[in-house]
Each structure stands twice: as C-alpha cells, then as structure tokens.
PDB file of N, CA and C in Angstrom:
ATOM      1  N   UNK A   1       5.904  28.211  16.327  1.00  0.00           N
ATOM      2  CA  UNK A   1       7.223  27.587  16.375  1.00  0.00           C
ATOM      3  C   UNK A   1       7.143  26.225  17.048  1.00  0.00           C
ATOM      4  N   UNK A   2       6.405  26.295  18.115  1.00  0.00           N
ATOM      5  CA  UNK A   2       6.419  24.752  18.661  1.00  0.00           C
ATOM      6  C   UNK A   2       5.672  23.701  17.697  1.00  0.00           C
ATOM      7  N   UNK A   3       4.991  24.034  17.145  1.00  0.00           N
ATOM      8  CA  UNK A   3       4.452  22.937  16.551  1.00  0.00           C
ATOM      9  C   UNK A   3       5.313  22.555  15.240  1.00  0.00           C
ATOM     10  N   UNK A   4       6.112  23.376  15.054  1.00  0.00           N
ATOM     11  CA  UNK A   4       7.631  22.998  14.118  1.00  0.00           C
ATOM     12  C   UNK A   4       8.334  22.039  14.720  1.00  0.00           C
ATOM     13  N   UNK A   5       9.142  22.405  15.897  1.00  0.00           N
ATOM     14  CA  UNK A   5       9.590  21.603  16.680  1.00  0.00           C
ATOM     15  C   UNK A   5       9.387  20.387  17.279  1.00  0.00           C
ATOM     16  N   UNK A   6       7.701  20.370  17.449  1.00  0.00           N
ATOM     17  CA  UNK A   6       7.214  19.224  17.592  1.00  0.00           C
ATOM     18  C   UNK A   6       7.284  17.941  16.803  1.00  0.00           C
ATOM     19  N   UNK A   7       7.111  18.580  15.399  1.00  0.00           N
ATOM     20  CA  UNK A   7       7.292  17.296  14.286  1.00  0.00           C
ATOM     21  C   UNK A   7       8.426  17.475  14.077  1.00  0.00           C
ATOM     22  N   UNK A   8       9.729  18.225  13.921  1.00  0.00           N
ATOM     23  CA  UNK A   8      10.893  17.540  13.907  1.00  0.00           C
ATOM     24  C   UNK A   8      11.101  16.963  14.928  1.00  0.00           C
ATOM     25  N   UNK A   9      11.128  16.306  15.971  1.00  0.00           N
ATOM     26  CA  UNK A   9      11.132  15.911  17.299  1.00  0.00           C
ATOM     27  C   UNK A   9      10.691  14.028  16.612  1.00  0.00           C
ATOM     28  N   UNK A  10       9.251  14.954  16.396  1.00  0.00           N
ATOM     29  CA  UNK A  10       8.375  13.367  15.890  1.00  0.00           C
ATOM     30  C   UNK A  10       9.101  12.817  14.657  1.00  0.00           C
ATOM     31  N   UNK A  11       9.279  13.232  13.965  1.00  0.00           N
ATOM     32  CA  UNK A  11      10.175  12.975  12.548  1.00  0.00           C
ATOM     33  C   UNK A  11      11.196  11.764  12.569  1.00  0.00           C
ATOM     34  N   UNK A  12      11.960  12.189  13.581  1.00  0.00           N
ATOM     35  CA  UNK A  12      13.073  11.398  14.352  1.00  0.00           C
ATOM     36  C   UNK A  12      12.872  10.724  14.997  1.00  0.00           C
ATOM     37  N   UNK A  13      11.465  10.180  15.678  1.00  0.00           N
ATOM     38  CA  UNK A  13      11.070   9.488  16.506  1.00  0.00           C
ATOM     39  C   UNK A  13      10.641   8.303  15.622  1.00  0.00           C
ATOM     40  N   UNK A  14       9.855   8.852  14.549  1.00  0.00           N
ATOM     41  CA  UNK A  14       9.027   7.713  13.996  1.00  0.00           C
ATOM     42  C   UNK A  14       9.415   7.550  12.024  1.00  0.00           C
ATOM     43  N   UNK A  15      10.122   8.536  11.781  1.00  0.00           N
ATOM     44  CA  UNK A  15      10.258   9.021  10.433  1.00  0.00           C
ATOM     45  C   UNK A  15       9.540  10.033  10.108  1.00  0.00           C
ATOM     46  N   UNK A  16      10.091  10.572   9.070  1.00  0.00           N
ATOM     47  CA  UNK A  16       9.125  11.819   8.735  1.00  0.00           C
ATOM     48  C   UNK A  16       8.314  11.873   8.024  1.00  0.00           C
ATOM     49  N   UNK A  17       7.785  10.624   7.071  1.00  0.00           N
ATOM     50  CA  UNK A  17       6.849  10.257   6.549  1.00  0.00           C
ATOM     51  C   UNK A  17       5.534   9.745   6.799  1.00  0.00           C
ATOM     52  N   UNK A  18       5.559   8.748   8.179  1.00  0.00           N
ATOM     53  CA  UNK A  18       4.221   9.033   9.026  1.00  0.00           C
ATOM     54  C   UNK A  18       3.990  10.317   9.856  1.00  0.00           C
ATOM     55  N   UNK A  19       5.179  10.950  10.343  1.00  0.00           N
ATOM     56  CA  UNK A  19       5.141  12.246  11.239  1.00  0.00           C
ATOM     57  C   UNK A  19       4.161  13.328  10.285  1.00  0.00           C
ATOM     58  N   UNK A  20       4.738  13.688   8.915  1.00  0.00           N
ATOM     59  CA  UNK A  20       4.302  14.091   7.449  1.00  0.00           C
ATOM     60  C   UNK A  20       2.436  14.149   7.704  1.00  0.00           C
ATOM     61  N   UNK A  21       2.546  12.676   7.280  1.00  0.00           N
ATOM     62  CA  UNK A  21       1.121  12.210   7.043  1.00  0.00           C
ATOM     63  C   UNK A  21       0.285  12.495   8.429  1.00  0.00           C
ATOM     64  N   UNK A  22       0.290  12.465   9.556  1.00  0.00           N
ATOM     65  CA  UNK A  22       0.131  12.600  10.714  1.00  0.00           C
ATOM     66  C   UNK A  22      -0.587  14.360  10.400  1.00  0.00           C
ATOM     67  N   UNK A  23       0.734  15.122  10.590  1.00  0.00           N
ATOM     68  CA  UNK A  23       0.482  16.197  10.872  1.00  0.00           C
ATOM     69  C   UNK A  23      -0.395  17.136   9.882  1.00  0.00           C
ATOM     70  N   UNK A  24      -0.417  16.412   9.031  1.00  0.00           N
ATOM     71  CA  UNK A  24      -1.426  16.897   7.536  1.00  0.00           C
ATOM     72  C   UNK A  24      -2.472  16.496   8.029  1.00  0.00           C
ATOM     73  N   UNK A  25      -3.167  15.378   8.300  1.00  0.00           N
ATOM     74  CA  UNK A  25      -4.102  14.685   8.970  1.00  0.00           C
ATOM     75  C   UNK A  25      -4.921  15.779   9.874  1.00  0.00           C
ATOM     76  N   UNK A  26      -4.092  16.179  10.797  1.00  0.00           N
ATOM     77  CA  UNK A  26      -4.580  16.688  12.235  1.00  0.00           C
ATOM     78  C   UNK A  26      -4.920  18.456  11.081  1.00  0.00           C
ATOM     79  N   UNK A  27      -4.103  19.050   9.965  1.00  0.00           N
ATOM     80  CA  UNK A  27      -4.213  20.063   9.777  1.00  0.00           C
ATOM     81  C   UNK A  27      -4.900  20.118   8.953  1.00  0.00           C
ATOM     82  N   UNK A  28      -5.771  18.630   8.698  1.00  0.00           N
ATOM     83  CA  UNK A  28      -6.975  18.976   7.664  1.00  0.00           C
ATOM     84  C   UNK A  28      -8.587  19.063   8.530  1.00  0.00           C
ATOM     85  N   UNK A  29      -8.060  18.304   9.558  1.00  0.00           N
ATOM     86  CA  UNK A  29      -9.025  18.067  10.514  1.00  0.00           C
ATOM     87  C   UNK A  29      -9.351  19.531  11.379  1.00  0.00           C
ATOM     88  N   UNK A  30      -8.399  20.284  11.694  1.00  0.00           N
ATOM     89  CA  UNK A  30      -8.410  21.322  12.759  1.00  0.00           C
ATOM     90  C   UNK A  30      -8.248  22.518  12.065  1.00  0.00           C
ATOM     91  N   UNK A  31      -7.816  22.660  10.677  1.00  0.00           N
ATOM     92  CA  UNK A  31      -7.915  24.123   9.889  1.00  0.00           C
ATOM     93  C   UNK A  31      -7.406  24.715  10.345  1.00  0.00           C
ATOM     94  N   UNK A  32      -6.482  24.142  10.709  1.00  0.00           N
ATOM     95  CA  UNK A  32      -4.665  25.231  11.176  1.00  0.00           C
ATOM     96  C   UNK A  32      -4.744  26.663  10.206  1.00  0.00           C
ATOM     97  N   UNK A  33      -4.384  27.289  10.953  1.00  0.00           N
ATOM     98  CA  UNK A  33      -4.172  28.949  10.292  1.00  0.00           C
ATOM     99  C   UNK A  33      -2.507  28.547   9.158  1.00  0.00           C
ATOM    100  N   UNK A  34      -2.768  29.311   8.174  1.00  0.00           N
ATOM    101  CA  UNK A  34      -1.465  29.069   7.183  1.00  0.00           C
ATOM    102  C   UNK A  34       0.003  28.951   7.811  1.00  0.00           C
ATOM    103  N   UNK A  35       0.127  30.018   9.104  1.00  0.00           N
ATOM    104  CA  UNK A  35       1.359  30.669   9.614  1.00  0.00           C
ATOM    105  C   UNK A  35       1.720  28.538  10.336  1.00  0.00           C
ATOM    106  N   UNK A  36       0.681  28.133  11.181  1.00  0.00           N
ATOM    107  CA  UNK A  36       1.048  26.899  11.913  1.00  0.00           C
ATOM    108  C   UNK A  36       0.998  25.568  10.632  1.00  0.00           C
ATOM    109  N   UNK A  37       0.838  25.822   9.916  1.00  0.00           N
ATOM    110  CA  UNK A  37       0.370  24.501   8.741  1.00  0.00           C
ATOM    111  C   UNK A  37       2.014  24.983   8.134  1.00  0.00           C
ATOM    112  N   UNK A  38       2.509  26.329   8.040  1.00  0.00           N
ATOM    113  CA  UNK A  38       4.158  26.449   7.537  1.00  0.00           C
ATOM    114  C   UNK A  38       5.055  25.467   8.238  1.00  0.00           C
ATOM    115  N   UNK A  39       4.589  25.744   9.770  1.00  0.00           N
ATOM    116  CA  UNK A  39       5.900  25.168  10.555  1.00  0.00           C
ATOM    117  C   UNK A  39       5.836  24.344   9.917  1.00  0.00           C
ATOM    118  N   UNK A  40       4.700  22.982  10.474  1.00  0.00           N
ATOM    119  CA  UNK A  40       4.647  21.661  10.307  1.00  0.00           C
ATOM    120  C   UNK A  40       5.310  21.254   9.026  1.00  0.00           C
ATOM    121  N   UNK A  41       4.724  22.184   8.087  1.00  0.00           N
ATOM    122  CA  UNK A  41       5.737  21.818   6.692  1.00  0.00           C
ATOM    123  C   UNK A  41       7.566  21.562   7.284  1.00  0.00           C
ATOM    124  N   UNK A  42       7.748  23.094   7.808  1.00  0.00           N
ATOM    125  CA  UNK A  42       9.269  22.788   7.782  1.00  0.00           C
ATOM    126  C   UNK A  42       9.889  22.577   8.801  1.00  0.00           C
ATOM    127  N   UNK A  43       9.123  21.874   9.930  1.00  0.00           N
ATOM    128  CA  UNK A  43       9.317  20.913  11.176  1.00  0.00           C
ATOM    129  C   UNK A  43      10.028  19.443   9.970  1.00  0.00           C
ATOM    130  N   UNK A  44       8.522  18.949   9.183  1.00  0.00           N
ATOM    131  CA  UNK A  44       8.489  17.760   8.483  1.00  0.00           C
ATOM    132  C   UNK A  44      10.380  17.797   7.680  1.00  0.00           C
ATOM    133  N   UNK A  45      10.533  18.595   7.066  1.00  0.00           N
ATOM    134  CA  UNK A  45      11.381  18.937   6.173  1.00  0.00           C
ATOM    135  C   UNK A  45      12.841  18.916   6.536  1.00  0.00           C
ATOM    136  N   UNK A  46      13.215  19.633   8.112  1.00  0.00           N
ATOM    137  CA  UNK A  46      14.317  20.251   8.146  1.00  0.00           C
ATOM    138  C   UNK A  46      14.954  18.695   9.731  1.00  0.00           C
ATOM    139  N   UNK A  47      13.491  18.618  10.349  1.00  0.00           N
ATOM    140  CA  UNK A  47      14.027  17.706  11.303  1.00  0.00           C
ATOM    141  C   UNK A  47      14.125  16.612  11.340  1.00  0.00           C
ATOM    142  N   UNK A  48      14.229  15.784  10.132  1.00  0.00           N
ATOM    143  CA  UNK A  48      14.931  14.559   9.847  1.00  0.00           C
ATOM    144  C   UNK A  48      15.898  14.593   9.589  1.00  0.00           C
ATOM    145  N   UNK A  49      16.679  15.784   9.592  1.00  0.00           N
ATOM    146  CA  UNK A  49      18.494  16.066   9.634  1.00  0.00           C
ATOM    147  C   UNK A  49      19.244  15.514  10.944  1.00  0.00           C
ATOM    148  N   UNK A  50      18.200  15.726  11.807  1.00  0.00           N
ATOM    149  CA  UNK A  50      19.211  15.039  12.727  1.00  0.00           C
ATOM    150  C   UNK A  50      19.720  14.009  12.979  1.00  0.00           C
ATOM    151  N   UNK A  51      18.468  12.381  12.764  1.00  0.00           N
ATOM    152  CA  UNK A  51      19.632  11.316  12.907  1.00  0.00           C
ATOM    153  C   UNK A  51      19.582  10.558  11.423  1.00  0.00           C
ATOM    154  N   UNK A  52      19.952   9.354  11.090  1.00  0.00           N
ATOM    155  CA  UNK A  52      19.716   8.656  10.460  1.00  0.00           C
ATOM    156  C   UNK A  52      18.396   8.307   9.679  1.00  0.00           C
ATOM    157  N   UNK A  53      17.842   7.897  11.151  1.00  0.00           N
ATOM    158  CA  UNK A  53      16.153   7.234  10.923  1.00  0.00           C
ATOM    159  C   UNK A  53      15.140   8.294  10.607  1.00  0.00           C
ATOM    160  N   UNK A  54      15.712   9.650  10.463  1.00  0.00           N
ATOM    161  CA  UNK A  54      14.580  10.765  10.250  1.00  0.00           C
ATOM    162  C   UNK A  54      13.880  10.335   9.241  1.00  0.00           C
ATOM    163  N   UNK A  55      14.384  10.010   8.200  1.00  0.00           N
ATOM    164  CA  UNK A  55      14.329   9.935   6.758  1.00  0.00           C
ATOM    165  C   UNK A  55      14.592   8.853   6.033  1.00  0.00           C
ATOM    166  N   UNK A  56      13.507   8.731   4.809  1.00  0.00           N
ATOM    167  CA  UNK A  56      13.583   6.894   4.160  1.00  0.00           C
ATOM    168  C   UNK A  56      14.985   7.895   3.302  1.00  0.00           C
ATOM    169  N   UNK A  57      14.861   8.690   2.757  1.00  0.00           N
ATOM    170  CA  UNK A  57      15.898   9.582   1.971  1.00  0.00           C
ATOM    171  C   UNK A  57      17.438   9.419   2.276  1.00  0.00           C
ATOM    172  N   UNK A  58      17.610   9.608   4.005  1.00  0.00           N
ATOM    173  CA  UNK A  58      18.880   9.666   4.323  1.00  0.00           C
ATOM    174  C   UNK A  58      19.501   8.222   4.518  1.00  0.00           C
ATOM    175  N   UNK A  59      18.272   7.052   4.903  1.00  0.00           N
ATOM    176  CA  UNK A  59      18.580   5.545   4.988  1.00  0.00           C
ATOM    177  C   UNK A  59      19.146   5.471   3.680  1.00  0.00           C
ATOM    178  N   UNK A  60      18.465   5.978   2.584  1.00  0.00           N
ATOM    179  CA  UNK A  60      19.100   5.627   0.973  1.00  0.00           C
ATOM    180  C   UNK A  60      20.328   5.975   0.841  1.00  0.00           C
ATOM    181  N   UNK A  61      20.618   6.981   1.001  1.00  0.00           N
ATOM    182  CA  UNK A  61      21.643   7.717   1.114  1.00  0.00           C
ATOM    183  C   UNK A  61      23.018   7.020   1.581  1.00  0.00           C
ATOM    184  N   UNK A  62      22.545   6.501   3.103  1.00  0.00           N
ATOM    185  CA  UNK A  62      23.241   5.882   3.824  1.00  0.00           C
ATOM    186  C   UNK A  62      23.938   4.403   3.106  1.00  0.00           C
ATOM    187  N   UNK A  63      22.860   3.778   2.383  1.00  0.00           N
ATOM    188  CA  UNK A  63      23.371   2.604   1.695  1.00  0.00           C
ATOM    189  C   UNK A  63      24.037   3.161   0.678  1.00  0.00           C
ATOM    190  N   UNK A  64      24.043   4.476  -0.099  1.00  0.00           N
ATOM    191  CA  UNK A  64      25.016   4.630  -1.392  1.00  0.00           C
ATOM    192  C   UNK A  64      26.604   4.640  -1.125  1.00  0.00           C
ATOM    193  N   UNK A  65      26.415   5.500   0.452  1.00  0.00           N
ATOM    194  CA  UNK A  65      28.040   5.767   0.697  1.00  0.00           C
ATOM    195  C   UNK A  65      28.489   4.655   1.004  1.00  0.00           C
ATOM    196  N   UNK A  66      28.075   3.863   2.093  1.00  0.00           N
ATOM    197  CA  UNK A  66      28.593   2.702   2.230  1.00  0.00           C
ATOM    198  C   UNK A  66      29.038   2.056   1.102  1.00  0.00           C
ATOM    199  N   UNK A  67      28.245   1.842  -0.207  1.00  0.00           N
ATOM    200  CA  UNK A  67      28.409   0.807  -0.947  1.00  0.00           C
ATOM    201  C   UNK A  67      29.750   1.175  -1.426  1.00  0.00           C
ATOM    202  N   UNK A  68      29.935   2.793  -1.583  1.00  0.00           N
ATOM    203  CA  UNK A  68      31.305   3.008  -1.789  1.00  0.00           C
ATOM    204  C   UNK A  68      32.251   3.166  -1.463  1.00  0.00           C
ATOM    205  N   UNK A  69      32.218   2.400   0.127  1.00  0.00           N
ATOM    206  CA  UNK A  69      33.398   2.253   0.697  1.00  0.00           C
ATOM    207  C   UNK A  69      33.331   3.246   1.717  1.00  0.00           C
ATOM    208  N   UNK A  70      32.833   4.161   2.492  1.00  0.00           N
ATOM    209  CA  UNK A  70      32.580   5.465   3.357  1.00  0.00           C
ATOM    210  C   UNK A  70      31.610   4.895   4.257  1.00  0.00           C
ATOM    211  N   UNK A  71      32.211   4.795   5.328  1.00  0.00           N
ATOM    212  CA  UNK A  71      31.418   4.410   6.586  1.00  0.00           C
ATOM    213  C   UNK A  71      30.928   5.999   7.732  1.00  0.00           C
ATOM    214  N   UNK A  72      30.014   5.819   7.752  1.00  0.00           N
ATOM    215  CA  UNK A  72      29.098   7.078   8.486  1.00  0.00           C
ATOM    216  C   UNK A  72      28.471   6.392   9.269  1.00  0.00           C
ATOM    217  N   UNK A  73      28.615   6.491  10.909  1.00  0.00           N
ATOM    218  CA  UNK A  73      28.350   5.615  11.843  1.00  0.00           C
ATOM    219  C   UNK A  73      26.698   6.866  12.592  1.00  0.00           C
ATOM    220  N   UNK A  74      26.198   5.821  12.984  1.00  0.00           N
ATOM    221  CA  UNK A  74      24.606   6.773  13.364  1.00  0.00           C
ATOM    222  C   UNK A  74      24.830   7.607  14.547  1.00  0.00           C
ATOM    223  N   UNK A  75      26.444   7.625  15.199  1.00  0.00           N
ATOM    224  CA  UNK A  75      26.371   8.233  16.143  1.00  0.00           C
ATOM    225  C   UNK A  75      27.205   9.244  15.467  1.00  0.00           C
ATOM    226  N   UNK A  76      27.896   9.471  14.704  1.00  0.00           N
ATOM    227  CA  UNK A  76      28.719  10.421  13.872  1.00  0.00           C
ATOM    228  C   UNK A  76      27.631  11.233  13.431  1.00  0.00           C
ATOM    229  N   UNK A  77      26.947  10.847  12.729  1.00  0.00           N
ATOM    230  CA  UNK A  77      25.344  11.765  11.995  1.00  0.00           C
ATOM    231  C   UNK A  77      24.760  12.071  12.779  1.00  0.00           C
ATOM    232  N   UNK A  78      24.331  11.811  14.458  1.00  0.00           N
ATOM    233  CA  UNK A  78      23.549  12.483  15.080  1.00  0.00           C
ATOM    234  C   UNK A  78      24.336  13.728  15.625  1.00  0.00           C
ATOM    235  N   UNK A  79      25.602  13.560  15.869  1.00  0.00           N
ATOM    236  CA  UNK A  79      26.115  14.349  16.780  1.00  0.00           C
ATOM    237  C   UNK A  79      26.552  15.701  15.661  1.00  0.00           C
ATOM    238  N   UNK A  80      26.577  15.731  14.181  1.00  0.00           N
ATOM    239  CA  UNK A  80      26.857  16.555  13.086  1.00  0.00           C
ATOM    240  C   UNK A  80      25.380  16.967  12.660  1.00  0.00           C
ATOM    241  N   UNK A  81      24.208  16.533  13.074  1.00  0.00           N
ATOM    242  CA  UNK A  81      22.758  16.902  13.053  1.00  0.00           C
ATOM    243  C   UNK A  81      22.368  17.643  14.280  1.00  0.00           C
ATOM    244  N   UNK A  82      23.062  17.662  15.067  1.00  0.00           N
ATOM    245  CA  UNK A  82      22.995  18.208  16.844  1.00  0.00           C
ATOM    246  C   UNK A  82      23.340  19.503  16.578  1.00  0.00           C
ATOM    247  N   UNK A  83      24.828  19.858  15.597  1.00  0.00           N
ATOM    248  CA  UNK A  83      25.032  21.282  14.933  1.00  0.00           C
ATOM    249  C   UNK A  83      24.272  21.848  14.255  1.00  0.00           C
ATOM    250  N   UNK A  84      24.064  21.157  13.057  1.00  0.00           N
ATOM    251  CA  UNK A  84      23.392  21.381  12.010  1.00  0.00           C
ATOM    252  C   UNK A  84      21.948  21.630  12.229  1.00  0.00           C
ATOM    253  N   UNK A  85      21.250  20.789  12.385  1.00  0.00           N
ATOM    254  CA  UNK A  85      19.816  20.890  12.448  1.00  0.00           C
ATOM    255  C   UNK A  85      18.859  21.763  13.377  1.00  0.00           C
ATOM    256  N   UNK A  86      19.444  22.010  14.896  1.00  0.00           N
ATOM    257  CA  UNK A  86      18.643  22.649  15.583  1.00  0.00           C
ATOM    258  C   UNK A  86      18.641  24.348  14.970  1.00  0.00           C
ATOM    259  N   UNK A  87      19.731  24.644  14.471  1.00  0.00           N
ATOM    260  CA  UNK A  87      20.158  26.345  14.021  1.00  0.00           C
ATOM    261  C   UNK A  87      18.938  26.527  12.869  1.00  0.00           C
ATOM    262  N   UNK A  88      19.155  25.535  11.958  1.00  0.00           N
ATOM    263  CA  UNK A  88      18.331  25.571  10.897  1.00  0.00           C
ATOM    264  C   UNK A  88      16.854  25.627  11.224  1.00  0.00           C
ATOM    265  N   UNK A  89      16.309  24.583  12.107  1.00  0.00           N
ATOM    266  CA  UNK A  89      15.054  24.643  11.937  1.00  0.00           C
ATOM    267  C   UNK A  89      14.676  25.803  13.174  1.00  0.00           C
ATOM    268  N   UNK A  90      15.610  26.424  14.219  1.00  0.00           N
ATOM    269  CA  UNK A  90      14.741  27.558  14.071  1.00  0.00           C
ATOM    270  C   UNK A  90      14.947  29.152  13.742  1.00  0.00           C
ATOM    271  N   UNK A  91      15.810  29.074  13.147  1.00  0.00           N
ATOM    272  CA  UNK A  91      16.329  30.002  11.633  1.00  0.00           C
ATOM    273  C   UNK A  91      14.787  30.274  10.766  1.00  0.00           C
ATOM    274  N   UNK A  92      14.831  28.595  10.209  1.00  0.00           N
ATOM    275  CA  UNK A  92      13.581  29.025   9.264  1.00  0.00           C
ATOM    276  C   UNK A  92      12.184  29.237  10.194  1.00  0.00           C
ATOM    277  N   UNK A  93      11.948  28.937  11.403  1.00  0.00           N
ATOM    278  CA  UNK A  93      10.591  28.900  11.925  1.00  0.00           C
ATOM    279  C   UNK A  93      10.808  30.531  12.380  1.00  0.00           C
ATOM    280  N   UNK A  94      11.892  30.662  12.709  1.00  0.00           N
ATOM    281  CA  UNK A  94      11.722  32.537  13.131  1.00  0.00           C
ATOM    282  C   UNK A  94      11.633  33.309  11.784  1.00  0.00           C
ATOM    283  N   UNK A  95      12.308  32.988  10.718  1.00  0.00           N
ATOM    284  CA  UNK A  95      11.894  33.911   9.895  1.00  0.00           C
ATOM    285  C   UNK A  95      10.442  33.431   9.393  1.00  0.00           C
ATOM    286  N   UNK A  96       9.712  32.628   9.595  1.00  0.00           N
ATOM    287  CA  UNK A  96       8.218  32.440   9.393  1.00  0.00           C
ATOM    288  C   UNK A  96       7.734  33.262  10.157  1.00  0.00           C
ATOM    289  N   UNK A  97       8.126  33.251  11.474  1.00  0.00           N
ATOM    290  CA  UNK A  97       7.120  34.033  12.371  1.00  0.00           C
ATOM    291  C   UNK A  97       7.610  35.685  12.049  1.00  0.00           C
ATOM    292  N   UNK A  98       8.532  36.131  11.715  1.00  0.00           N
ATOM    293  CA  UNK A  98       8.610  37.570  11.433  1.00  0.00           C
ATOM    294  C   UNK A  98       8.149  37.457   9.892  1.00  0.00           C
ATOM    295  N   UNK A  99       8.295  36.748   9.028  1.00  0.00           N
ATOM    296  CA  UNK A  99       7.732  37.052   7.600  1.00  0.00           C
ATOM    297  C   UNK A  99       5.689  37.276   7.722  1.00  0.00           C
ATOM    298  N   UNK A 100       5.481  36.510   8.630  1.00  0.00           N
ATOM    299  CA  UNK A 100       3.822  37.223   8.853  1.00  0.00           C
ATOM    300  C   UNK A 100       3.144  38.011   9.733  1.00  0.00           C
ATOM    301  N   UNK A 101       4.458  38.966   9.997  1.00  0.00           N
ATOM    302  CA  UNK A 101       3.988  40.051  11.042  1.00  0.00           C
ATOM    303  C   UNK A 101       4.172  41.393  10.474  1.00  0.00           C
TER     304      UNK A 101
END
C-alpha cells in the first residue's frame, strides 16, 4: 500500500507521467513482486485526482471547460480531490492487498 501512496503523492508533486516513468524504471530495475508493481500502477492512475497538475489529461481538460465558459479554480479541484481521491486510492490498494491473500 505505501508504495501506492507514494506515487500518488509523487504524481502530484511532479505529474504522473514522470512519477509513471520513474516508478516503472525502479520496477524494472528491482523486480518488484506483481502485488507492489499493482500499487504503483494504481498509485500512478488514481493520484493525479487530486490537484490540477497531477495530470497532462486533467490540464487538457481544464482548458476545454474554460473555453466554454466554466471556471474551475485549482483550489476548488484540490479541495473536491481531498474527498474524492484519498477514499479511492485506498479502496483500490486494500482490495489489492485482500485480492492476493
């Protein structure tokens, strides 16, 4: 589970696309067992929900609504990712850890 947490953490720190590449890196290098190479998958996946900058995806995103007139301020999205995101990512990292026991 922590190493889920870890890259959503990192995700948001740096994007989740070097965080991504990063943590693939280290799990080609160190031959992570399947169960820790899951998190990282859905660390990568679930914890760029929280702010804005998680994601080149949600920046896109961000320019569509705007263009149509819908303003979504980065402190509105973090604080609706503060709900959202922590339940989720460890929702799915606990049912990882009971799905391989």
């Amino acid at each position: 589970m922590g190493a889920g947490i870890i890259v959503a953490i990192a995700g948001n720190l740096i994007n989740n696309l070097p965080a991504g590449l990063i943590a693939g890196s280290v799990g080609h290098i160190v031959h992570l067992p399947l169960q820790t190479t899951s998190a990282l998958l859905i660390g990568v996946d679930l914890g760029p929900n929280l702010s804005i900058t998680g994601s080149l995806a949600t920046l896109l995103w961000l320019i569509a609504v705007r263009r149509e007139g819908e303003h979504v301020s980065a402190i509105s999205f973090l604080l609706l990712g503060m709900v959202v995101m922590p339940p989720a990512l460890i929702g799915a990292l606990a049912a990882l850890s009971f799905s391989t026991h």
